[in-house]
C-alpha atoms as a PDB file:
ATOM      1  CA  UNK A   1     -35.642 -19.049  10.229  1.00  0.00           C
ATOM      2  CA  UNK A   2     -34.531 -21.228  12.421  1.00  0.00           C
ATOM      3  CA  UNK A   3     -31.706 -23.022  10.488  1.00  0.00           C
ATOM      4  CA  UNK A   4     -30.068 -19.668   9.932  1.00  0.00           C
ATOM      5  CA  UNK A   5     -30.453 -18.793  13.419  1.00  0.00           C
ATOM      6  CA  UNK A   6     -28.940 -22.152  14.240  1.00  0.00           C
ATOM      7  CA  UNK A   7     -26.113 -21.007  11.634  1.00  0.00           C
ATOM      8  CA  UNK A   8     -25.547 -17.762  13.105  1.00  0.00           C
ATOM      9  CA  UNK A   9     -24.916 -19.725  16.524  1.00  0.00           C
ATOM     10  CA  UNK A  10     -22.561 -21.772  15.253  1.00  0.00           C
ATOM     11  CA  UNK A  11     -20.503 -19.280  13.145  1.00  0.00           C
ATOM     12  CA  UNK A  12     -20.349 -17.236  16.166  1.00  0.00           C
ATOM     13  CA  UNK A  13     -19.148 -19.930  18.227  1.00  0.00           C
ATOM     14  CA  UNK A  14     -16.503 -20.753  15.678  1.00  0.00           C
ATOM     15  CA  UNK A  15     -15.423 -16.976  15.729  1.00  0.00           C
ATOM     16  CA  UNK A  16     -14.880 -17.026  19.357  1.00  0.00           C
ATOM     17  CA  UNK A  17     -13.089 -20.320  19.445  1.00  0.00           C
ATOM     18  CA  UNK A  18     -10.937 -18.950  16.510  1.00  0.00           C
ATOM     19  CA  UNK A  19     -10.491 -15.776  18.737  1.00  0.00           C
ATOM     20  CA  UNK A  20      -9.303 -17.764  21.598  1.00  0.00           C
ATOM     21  CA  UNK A  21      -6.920 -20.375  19.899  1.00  0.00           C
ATOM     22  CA  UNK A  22      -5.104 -16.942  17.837  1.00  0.00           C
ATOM     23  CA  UNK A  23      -5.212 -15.803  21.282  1.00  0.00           C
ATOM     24  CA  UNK A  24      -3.171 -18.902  22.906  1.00  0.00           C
ATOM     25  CA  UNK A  25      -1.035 -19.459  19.816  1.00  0.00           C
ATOM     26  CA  UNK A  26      -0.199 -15.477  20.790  1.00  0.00           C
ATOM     27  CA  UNK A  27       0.696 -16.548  24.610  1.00  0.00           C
ATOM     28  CA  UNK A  28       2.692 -19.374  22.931  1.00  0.00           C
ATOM     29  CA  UNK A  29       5.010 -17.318  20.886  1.00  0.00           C
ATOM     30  CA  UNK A  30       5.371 -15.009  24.508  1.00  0.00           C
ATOM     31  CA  UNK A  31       6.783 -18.368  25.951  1.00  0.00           C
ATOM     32  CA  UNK A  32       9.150 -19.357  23.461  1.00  0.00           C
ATOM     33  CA  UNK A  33      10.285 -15.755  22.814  1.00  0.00           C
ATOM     34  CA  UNK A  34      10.888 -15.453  26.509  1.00  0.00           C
ATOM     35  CA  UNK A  35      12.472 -19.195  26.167  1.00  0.00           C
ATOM     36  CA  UNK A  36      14.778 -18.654  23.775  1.00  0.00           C
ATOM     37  CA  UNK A  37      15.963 -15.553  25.520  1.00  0.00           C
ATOM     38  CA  UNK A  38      16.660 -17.686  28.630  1.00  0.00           C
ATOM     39  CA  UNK A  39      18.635 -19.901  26.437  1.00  0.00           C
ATOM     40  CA  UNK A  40      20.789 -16.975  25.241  1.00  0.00           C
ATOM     41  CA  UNK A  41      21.048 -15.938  28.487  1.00  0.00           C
ATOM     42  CA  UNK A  42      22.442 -19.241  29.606  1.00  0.00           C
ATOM     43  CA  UNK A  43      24.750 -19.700  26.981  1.00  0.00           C
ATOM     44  CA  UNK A  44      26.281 -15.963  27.544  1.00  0.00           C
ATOM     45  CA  UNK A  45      26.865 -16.881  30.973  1.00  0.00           C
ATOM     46  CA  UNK A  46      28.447 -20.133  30.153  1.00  0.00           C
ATOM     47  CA  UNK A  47      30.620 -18.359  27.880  1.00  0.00           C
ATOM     48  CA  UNK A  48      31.185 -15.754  30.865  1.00  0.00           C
ATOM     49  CA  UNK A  49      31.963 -18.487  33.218  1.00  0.00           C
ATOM     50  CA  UNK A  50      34.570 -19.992  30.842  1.00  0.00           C
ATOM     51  CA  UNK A  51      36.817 -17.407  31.088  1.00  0.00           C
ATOM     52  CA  UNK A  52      39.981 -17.660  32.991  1.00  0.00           C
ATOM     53  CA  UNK A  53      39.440 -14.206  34.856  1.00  0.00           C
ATOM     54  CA  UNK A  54      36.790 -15.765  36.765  1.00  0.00           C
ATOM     55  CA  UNK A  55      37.770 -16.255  40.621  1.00  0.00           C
ATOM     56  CA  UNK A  56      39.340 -19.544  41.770  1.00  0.00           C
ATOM     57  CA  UNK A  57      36.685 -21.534  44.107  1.00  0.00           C
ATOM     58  CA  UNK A  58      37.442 -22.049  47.770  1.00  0.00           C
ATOM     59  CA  UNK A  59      39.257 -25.309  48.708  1.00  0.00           C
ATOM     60  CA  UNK A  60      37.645 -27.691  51.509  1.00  0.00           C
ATOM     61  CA  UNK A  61      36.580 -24.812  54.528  1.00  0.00           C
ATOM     62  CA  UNK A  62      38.968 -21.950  53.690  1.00  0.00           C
ATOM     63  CA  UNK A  63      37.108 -18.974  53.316  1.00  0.00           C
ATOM     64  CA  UNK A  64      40.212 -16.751  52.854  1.00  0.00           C
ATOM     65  CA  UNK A  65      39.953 -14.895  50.107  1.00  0.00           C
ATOM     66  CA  UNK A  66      35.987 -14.602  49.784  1.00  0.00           C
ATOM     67  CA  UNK A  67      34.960 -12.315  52.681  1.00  0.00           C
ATOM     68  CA  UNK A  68      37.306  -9.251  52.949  1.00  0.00           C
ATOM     69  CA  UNK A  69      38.911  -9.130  56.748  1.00  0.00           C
ATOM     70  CA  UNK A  70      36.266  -7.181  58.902  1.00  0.00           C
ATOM     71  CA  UNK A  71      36.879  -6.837  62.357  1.00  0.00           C
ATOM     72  CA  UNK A  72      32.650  -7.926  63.053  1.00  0.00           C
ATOM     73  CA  UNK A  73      33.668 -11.515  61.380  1.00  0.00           C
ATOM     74  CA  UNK A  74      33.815 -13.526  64.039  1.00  0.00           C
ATOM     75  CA  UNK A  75      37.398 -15.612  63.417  1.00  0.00           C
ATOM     76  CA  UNK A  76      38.847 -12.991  61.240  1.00  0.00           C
ATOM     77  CA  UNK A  77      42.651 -13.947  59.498  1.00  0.00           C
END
């Protein structure tokens, strides 16, 4: 009796550490899934950024052209 109680312990705790590894391998897939959808995301945005409609950047401390004229601006053009 007792080596197939000792068996029954061990199969169990083979189950549950079989449950718990499908378990991370699950979690893993969620990370590279969610990865590889950064990635994409990052490459789209390069691609965005590459075009030549984006807006030209500010030279030295000229902010003309990025804030619209507003009378509450202190040292409005």
């Amino acid at each position: 009796m007792k080596e197939e109680e000792f068996q029954k312990k061990v199969i169990n705790k083979l189950d549950g550490i079989d449950k718990r590894l499908k378990n991370i391998e699950e979690k893993l897939d969620n990370i590279e899934n969610a990865m590889n959808s950064i990635s994409e995301d990052v490459e789209d945005e390069d691609d965005y950024e590459s075009d030549d409609t984006s807006t030209p950047e500010p030279e030295g401390n000229n902010i003309t052209g990025i804030l619209p004229p507003h009378k509450n601006i202190k040292g409005y053009i």
